[in-house]
C-alpha atoms as a PDB file:
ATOM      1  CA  UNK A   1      13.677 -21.142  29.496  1.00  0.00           C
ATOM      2  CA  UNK A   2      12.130 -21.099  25.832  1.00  0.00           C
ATOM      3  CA  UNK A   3       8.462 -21.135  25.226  1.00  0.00           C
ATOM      4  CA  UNK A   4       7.824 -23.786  22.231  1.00  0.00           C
ATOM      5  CA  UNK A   5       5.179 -26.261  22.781  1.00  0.00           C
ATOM      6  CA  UNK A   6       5.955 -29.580  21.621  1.00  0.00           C
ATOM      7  CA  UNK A   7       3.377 -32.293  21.118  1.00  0.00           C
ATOM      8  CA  UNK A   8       4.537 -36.160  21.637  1.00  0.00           C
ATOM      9  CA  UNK A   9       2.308 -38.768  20.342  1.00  0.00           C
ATOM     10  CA  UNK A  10       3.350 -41.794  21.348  1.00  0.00           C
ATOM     11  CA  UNK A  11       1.118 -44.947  22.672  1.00  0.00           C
ATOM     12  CA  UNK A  12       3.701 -46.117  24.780  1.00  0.00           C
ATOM     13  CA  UNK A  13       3.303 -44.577  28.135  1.00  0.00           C
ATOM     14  CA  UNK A  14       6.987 -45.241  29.517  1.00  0.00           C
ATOM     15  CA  UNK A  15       8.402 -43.729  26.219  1.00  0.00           C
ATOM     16  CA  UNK A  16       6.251 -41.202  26.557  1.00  0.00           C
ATOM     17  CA  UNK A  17       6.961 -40.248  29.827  1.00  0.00           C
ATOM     18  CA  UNK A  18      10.677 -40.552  29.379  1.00  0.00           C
ATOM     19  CA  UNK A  19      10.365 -37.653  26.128  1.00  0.00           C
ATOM     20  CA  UNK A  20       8.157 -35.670  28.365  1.00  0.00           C
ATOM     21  CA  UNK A  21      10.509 -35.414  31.532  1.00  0.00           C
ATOM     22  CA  UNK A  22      13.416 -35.366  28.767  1.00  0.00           C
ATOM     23  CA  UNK A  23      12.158 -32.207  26.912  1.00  0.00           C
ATOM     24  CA  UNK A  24      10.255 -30.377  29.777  1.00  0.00           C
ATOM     25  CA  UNK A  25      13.946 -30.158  31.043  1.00  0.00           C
ATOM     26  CA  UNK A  26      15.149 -28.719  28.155  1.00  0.00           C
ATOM     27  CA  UNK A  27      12.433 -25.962  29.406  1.00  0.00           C
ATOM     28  CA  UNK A  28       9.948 -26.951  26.063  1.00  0.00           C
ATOM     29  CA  UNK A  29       6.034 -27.106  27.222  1.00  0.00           C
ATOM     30  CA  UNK A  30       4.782 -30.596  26.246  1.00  0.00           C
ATOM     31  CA  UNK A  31       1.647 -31.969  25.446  1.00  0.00           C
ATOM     32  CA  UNK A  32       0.859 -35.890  24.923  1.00  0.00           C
ATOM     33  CA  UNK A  33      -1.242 -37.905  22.779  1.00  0.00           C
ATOM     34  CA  UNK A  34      -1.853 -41.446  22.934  1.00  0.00           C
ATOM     35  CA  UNK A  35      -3.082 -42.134  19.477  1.00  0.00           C
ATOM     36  CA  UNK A  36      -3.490 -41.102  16.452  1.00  0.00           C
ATOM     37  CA  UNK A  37      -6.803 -39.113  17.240  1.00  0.00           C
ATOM     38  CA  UNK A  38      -5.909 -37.566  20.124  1.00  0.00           C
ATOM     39  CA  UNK A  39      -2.447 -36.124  18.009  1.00  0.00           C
ATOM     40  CA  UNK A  40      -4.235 -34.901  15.055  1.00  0.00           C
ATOM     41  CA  UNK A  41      -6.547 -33.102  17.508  1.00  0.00           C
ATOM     42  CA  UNK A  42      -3.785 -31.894  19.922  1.00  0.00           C
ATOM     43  CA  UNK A  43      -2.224 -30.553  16.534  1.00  0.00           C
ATOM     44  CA  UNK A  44      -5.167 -28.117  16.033  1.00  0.00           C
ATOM     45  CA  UNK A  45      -5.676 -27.486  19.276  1.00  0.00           C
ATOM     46  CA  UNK A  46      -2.856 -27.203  21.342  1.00  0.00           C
ATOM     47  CA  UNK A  47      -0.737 -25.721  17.965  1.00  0.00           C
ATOM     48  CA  UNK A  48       2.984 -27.351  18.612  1.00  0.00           C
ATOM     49  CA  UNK A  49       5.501 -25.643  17.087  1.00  0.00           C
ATOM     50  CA  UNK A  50       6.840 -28.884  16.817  1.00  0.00           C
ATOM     51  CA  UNK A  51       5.356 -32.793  17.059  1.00  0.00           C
ATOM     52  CA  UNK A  52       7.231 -35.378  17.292  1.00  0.00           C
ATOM     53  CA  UNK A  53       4.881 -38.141  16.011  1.00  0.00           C
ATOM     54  CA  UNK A  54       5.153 -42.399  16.755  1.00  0.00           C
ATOM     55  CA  UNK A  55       4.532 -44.099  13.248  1.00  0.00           C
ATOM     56  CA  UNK A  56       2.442 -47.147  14.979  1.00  0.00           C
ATOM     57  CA  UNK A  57      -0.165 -45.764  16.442  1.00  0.00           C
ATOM     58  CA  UNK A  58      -3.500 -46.813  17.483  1.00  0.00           C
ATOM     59  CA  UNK A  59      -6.545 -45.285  15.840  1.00  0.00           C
ATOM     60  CA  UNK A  60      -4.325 -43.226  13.089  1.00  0.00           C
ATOM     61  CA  UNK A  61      -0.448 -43.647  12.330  1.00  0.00           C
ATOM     62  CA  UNK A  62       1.873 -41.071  12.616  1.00  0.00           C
ATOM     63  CA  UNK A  63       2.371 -41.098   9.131  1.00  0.00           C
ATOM     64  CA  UNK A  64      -1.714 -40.451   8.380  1.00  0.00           C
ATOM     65  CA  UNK A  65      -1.408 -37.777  11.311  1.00  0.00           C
ATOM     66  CA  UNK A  66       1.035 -35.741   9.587  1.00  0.00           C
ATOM     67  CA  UNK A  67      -0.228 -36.147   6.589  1.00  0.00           C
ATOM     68  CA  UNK A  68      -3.793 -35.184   7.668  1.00  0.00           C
ATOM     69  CA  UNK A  69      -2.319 -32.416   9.376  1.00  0.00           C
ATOM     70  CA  UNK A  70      -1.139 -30.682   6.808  1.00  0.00           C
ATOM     71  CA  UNK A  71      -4.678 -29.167   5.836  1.00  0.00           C
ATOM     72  CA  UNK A  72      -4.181 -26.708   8.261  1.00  0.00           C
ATOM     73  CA  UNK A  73      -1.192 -26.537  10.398  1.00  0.00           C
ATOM     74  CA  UNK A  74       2.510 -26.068   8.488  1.00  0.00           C
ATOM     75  CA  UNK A  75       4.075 -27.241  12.088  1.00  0.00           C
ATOM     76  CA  UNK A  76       7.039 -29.165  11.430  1.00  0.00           C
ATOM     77  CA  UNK A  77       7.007 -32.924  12.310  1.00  0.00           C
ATOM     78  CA  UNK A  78       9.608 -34.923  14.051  1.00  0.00           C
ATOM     79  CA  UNK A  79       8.943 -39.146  12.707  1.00  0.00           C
ATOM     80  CA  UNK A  80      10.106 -41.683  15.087  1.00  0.00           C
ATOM     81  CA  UNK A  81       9.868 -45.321  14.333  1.00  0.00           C
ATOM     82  CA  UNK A  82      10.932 -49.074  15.587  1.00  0.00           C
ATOM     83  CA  UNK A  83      10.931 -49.662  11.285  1.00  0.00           C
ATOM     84  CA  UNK A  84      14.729 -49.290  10.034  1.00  0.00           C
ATOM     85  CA  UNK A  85      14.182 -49.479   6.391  1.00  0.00           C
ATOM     86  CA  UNK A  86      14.249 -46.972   3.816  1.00  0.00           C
ATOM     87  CA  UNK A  87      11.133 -47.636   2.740  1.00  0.00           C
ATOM     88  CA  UNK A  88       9.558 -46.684   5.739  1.00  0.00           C
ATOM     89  CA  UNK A  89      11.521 -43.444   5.937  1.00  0.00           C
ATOM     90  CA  UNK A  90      10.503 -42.367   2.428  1.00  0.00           C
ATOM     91  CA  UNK A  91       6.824 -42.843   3.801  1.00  0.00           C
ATOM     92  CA  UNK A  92       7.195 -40.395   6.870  1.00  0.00           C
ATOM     93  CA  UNK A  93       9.057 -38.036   4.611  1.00  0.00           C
ATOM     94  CA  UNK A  94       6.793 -37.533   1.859  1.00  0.00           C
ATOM     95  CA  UNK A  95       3.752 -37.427   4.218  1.00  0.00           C
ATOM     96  CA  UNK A  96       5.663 -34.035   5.451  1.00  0.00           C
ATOM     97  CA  UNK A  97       7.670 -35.082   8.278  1.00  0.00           C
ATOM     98  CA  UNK A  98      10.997 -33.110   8.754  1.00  0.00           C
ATOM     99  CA  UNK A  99      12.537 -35.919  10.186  1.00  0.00           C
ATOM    100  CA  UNK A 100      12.749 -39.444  10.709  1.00  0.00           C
ATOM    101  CA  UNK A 101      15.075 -41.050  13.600  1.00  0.00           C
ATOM    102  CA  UNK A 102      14.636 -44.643  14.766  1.00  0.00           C
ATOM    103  CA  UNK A 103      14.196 -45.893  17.999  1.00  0.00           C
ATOM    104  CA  UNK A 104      15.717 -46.787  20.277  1.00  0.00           C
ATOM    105  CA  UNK A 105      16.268 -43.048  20.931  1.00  0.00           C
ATOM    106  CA  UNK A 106      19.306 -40.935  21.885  1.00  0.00           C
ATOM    107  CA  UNK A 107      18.997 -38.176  24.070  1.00  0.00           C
ATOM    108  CA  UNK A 108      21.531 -35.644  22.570  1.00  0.00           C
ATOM    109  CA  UNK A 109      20.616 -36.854  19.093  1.00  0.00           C
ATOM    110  CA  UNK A 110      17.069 -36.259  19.930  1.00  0.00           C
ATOM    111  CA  UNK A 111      17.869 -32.559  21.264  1.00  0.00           C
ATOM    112  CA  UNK A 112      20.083 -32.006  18.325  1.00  0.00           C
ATOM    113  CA  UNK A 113      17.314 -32.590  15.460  1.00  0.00           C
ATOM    114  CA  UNK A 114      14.630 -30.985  16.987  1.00  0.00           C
ATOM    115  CA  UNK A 115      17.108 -27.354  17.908  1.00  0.00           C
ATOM    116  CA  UNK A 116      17.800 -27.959  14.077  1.00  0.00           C
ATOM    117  CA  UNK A 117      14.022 -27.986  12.958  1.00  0.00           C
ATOM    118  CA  UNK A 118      12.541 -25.515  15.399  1.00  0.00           C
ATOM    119  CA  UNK A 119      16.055 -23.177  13.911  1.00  0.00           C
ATOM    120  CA  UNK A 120      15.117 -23.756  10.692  1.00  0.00           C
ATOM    121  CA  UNK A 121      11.362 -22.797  10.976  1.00  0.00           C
ATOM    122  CA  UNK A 122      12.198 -19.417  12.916  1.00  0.00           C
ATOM    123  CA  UNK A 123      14.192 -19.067   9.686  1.00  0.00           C
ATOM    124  CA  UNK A 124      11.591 -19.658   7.120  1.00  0.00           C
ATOM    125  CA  UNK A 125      11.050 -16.801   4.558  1.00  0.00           C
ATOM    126  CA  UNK A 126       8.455 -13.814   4.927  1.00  0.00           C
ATOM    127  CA  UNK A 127       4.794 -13.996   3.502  1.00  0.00           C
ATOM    128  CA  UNK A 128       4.759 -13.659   0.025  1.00  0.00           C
ATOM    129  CA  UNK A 129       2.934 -11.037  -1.375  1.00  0.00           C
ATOM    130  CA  UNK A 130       1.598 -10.173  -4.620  1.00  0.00           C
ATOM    131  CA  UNK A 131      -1.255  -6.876  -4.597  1.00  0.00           C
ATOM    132  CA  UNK A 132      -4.182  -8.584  -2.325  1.00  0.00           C
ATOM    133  CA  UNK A 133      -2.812 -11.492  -2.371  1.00  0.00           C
ATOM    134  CA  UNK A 134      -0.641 -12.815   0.625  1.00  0.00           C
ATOM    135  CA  UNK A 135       0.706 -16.511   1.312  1.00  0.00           C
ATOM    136  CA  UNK A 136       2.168 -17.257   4.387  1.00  0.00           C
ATOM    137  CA  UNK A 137       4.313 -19.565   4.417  1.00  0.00           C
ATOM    138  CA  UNK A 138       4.649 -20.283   7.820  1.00  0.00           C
ATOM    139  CA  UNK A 139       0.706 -21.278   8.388  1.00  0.00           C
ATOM    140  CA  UNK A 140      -0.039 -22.146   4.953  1.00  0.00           C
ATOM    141  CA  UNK A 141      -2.253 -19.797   4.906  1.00  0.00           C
ATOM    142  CA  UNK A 142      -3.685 -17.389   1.797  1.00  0.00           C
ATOM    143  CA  UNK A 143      -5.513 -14.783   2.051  1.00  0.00           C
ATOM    144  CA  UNK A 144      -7.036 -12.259  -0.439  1.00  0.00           C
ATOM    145  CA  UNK A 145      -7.615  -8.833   0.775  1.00  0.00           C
ATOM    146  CA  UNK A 146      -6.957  -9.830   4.116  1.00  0.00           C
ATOM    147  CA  UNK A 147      -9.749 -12.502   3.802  1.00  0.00           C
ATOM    148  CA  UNK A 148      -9.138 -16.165   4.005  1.00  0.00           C
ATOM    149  CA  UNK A 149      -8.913 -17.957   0.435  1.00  0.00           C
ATOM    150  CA  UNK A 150     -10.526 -21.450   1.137  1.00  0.00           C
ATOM    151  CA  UNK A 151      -7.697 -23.715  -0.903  1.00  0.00           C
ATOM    152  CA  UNK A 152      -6.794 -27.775  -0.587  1.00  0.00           C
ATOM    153  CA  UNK A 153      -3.344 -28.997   0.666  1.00  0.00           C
ATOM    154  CA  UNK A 154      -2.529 -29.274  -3.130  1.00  0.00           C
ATOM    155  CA  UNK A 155      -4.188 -26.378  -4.287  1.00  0.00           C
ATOM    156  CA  UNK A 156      -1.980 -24.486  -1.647  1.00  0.00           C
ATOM    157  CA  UNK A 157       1.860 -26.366  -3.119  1.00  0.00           C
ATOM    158  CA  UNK A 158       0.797 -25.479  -6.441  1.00  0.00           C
ATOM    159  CA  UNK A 159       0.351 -21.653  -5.750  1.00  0.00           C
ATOM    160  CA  UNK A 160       3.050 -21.529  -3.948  1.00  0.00           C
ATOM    161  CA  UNK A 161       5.226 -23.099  -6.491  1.00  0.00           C
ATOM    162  CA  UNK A 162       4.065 -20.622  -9.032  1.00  0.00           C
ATOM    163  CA  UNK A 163       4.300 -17.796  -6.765  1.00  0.00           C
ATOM    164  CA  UNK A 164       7.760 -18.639  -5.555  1.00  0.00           C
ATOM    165  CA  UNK A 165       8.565 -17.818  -9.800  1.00  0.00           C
ATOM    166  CA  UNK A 166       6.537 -15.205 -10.858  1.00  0.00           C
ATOM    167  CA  UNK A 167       6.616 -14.284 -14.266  1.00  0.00           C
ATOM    168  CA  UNK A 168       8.987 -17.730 -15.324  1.00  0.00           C
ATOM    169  CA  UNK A 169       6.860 -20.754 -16.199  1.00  0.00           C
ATOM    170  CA  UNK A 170       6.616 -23.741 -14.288  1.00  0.00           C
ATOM    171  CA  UNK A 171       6.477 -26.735 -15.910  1.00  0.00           C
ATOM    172  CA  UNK A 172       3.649 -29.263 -15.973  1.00  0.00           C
ATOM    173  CA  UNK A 173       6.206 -32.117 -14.769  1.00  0.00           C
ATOM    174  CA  UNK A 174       7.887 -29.648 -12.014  1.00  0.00           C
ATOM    175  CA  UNK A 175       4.361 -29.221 -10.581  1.00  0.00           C
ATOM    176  CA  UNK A 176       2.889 -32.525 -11.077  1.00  0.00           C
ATOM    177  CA  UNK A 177       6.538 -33.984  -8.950  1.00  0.00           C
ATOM    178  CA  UNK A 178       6.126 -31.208  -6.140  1.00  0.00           C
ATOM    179  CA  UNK A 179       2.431 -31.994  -5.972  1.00  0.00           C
ATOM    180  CA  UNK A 180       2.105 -35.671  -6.019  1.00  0.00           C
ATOM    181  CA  UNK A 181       5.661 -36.827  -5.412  1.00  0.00           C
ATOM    182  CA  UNK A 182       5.389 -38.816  -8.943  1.00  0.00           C
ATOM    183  CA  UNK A 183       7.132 -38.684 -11.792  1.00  0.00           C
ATOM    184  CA  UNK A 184       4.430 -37.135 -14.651  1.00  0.00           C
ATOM    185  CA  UNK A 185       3.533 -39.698 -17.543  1.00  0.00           C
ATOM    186  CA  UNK A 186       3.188 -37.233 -19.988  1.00  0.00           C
ATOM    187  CA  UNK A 187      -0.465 -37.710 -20.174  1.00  0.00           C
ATOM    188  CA  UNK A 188      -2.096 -37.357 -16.823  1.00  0.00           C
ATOM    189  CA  UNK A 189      -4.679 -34.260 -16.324  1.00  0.00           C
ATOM    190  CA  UNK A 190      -4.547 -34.023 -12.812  1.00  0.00           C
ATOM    191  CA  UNK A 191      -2.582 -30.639 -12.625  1.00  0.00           C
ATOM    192  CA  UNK A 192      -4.310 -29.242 -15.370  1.00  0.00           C
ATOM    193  CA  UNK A 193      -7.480 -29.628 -13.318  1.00  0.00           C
ATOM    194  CA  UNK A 194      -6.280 -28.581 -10.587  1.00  0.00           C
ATOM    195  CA  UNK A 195      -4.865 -25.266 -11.704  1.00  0.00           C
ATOM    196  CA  UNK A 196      -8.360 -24.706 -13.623  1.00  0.00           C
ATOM    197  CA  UNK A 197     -10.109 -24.636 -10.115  1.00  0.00           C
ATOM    198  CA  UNK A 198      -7.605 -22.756  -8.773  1.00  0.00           C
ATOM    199  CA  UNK A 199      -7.951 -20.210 -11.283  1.00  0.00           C
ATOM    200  CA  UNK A 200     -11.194 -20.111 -10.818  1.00  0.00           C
ATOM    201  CA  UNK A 201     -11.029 -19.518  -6.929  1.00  0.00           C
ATOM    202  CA  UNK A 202      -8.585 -16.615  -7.439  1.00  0.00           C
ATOM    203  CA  UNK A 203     -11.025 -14.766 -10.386  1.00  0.00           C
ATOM    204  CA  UNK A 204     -13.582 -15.468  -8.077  1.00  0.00           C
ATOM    205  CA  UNK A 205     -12.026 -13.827  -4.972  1.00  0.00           C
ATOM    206  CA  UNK A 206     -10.389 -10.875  -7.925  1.00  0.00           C
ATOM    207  CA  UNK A 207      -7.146 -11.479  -6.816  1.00  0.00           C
ATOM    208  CA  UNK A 208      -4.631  -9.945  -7.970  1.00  0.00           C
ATOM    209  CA  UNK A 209      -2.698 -12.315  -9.863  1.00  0.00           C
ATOM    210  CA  UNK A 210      -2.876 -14.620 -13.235  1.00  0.00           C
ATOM    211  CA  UNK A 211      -2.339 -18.788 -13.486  1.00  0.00           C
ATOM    212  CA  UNK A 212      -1.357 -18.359 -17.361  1.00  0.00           C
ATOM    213  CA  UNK A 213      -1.089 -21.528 -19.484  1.00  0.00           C
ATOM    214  CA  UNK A 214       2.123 -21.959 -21.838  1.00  0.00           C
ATOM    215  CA  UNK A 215       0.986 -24.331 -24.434  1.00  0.00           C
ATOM    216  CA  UNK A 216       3.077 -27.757 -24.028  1.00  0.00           C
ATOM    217  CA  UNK A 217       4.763 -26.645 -21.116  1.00  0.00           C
ATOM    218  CA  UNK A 218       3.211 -25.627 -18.227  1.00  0.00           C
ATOM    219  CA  UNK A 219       1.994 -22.328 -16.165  1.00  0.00           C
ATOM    220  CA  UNK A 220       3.163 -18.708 -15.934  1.00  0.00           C
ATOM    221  CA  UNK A 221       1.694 -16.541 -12.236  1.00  0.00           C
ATOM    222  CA  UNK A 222       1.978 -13.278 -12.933  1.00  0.00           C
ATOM    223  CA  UNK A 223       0.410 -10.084 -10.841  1.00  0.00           C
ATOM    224  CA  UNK A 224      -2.103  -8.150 -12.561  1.00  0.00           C
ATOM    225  CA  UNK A 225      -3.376  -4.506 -11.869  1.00  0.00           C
ATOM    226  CA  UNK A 226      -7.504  -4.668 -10.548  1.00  0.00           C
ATOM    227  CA  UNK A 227      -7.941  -1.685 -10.027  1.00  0.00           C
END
């Protein structure tokens, strides 16, 4: 029997019920949510290694609860959704969601995506870490000689972009796409202003690494000696 906690957040009680008997057979420990709330609560406290999240919920959709979320949990997120469009889908999926299946749902399609997400977190890469600094990847947290560094969501991608190529630059479009999921105009300042109170948190912490700017191009990270 494995030990991963799943939350289901579903407002539908005989859905509900039918995922919990479904995966508590599979030997998963389940916890349910009936809204929105209740899910982005159960996320903190109850820490799923995976949720599987209804999009239409009351109180807060799925798609606000994983996206909310995010500020402090990395769990991966399974969609599900009446909605068969694409335009839907690309919602759930840029809000963070690993996957998005419709309903109504299969059983062994079901068990197959969420053995494939839970497989591929186990897999995820080891902290990165540069001098004081460490980022886990795997809690999104980062942490400065061994003390949490207080970051946003974004502020968190955009380190981790840069840290993921130290010492290559990263350019202001590359960012601004991984960031915000837009295209960059070519004149927007929002990464630039970001990175600036980044920097700033890092100097102010003396971590041990650089945000460099590249004139007309972008950012460099680089580790630097404090000693």
């Amino acid at each position: 029997m494995n030990k991963y906690r799943v939350l289901v957040a579903e407002d539908d009680t005989e859905t509900a019920d039918l995922l919990k008997k479904l995966l508590e057979g599979e030997g998963y420990i389940v916890a349910v949510a009936a809204d929105g709330e209740i899910a982005l609560e159960k996320m903190d406290v109850f820490k799923p290694h995976l949720a599987i999240l209804d999009v239409n919920m009351p109180q807060k959709s799925g798609i606000d609860v994983c996206r909310e979320s995010r500020d402090f949990t990395s769990c991966p997120v399974l969609m599900l959704s009446a909605l068969d469009d694409e335009e839907s889908e690309d919602a759930g999926l840029n809000a963070g969601a690993n996957e998005y299946i419709t309903k109504p749902v299969r059983r062994k399609g079901l068990l197959t995506r969420i053995n494939r997400i839970l497989s591929a977190a186990n897999n995820e890469q080891l902290p990165i870490s540069h001098g004081n600094l460490v980022i886990n990847t795997r809690t999104r947290c980062v942490l400065v000689s061994a003390e949490p560094l207080d970051v946003t969501t974004k502020q968190y991608d955009a380190l981790l972009l840069l840290a993921e190529n130290e010492g290559s630059v990263v350019l202001r479009e590359e960012l601004y796409k991984n960031i915000y999921n837009m295209e960059y105009d070519g004149a927007n300042r929002n990464v630039d202003n970001l990175i600036s109170r980044l920097r700033k948190i890092l100097t102010d912490r003396s971590a041990s690494v650089e945000i460099k700017t590249v004139t007309n191009k972008g950012y460099i990270y680089t580790h630097r000696d404090i000693s």
